[in-house]
Structures are given as C-alpha cells and as structure tokens.
PDB file of N, CA and C in Angstrom:
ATOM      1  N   UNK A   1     -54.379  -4.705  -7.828  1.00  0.00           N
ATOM      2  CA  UNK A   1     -52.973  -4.549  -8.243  1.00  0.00           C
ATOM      3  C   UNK A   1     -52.910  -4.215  -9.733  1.00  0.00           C
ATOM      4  N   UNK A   2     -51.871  -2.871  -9.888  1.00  0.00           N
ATOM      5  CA  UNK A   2     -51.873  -2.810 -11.430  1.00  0.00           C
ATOM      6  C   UNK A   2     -51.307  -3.686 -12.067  1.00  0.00           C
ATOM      7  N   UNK A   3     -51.381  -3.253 -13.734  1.00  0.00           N
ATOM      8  CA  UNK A   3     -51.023  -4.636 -14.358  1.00  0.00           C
ATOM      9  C   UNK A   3     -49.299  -4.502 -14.239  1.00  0.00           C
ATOM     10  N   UNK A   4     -48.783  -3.031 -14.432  1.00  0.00           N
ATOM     11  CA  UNK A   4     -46.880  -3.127 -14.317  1.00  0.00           C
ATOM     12  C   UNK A   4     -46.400  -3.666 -12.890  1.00  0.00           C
ATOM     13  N   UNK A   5     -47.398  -3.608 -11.938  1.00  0.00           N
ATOM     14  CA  UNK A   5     -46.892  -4.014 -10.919  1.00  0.00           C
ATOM     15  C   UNK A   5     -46.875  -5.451 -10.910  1.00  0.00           C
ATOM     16  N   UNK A   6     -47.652  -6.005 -11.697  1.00  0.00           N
ATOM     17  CA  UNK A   6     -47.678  -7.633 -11.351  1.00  0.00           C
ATOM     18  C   UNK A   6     -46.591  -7.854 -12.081  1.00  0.00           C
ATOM     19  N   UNK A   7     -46.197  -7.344 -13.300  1.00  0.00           N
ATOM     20  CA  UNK A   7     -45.404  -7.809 -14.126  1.00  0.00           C
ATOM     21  C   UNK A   7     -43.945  -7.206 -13.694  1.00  0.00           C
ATOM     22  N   UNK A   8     -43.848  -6.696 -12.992  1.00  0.00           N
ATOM     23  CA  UNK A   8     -42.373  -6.207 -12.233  1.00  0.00           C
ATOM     24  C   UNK A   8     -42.158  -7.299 -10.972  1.00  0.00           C
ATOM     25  N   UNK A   9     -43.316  -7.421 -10.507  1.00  0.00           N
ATOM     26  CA  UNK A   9     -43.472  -8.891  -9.370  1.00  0.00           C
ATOM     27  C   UNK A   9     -42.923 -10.456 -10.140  1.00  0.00           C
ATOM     28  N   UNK A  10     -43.703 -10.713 -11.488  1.00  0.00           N
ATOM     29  CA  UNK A  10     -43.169 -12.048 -11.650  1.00  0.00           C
ATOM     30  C   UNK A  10     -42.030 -11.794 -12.529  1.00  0.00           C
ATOM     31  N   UNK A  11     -41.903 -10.529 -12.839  1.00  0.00           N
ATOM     32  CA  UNK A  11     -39.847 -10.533 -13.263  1.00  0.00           C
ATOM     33  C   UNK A  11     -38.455 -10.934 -12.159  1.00  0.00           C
ATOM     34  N   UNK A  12     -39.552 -10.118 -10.961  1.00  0.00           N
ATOM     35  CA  UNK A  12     -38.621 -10.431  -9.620  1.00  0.00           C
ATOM     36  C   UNK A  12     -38.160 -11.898  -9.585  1.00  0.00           C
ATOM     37  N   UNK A  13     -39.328 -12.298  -9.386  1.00  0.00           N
ATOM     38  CA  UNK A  13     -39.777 -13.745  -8.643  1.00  0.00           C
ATOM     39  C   UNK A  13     -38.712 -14.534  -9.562  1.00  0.00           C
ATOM     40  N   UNK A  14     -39.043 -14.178 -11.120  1.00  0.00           N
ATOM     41  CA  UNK A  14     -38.122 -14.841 -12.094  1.00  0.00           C
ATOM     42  C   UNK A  14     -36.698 -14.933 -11.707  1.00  0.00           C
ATOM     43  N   UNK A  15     -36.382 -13.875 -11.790  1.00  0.00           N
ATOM     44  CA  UNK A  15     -34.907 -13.408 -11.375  1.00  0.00           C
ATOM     45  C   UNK A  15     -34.855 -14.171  -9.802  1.00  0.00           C
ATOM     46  N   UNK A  16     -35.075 -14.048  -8.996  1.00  0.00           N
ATOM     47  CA  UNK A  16     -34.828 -14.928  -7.944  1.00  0.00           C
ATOM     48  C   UNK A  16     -34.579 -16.456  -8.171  1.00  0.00           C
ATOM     49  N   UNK A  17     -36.409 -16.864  -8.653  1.00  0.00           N
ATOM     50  CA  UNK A  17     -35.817 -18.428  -8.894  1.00  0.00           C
ATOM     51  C   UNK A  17     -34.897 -19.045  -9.803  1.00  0.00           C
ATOM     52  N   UNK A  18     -34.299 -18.227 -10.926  1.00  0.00           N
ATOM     53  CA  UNK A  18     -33.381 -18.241 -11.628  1.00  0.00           C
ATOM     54  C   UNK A  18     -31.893 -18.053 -10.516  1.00  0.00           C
ATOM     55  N   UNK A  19     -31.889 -17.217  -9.576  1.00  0.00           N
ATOM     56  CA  UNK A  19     -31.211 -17.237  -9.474  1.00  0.00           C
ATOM     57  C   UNK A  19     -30.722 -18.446  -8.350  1.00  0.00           C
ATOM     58  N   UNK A  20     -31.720 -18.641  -7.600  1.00  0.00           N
ATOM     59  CA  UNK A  20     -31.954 -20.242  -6.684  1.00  0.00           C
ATOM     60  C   UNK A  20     -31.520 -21.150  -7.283  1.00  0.00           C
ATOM     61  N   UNK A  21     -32.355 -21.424  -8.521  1.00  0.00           N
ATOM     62  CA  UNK A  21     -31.809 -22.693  -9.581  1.00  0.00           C
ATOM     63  C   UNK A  21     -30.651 -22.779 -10.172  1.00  0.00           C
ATOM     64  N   UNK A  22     -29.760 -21.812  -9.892  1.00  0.00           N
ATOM     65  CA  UNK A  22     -28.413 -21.901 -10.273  1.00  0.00           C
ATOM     66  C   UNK A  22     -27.532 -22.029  -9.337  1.00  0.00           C
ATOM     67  N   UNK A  23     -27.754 -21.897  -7.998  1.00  0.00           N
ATOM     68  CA  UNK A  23     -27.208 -22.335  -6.482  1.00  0.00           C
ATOM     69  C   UNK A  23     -27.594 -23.722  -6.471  1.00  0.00           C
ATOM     70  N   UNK A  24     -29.279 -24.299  -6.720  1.00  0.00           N
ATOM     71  CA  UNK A  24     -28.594 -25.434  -6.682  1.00  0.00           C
ATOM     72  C   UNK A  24     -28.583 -26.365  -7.561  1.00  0.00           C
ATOM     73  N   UNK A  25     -28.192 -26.086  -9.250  1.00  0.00           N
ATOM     74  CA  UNK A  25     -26.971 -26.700  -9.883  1.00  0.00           C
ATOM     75  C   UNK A  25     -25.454 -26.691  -9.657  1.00  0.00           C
ATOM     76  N   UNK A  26     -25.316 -25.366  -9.543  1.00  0.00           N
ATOM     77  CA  UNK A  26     -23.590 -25.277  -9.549  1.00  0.00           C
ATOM     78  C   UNK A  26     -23.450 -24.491  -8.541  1.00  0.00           C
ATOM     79  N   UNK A  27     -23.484 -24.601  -7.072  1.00  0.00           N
ATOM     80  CA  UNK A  27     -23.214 -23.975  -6.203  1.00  0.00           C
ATOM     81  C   UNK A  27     -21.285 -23.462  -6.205  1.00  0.00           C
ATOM     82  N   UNK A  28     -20.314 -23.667  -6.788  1.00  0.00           N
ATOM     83  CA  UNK A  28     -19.383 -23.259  -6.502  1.00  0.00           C
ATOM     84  C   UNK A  28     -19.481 -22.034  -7.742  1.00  0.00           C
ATOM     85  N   UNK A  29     -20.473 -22.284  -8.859  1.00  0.00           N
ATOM     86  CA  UNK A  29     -20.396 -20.945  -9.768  1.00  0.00           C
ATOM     87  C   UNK A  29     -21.337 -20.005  -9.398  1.00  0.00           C
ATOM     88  N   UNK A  30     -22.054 -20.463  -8.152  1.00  0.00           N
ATOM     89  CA  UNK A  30     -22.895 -19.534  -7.471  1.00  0.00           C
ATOM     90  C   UNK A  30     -22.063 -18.634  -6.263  1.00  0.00           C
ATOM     91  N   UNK A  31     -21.596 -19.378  -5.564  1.00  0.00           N
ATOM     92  CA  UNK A  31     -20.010 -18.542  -4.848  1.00  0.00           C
ATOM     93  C   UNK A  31     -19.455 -17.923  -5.516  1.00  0.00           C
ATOM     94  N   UNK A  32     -18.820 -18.006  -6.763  1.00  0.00           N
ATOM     95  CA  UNK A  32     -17.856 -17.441  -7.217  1.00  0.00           C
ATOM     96  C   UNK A  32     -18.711 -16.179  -8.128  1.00  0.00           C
ATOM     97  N   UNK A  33     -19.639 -16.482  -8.350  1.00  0.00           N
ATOM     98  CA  UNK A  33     -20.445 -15.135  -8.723  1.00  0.00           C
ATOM     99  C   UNK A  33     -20.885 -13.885  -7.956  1.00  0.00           C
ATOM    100  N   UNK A  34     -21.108 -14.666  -6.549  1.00  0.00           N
ATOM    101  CA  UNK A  34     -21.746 -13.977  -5.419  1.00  0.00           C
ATOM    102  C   UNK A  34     -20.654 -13.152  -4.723  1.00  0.00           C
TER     103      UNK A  34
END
C-alpha cells in the first residue's frame, strides 16, 4: 500500500470516528446536523 493511500485511509477513519464520537456525546447535535 502506498504511502497517500494509507494516509487518505487514516484521515477517513479519523473523520468517521470523529464523527461516531460526536453521536455518542450529543446525539441530538448529531440529528440536527445529519
């Protein structure tokens, strides 16, 4: 695996669990975002 590809992979991953971890702190500012 190249190296931009890994690093486009754990930006994803970032952005996902960032975005998980904010569903479950504030799930109604996760609705209202979504």
């Amino acid at each position: 695996i190249g190296q931009p590809v890994l690093k486009a992979k754990a930006k994803d991953m970032e952005k996902q669990f960032a975005k998980n971890l904010g569903a479950a702190f504030a799930p109604a500012a996760a609705q209202g975002a979504a």
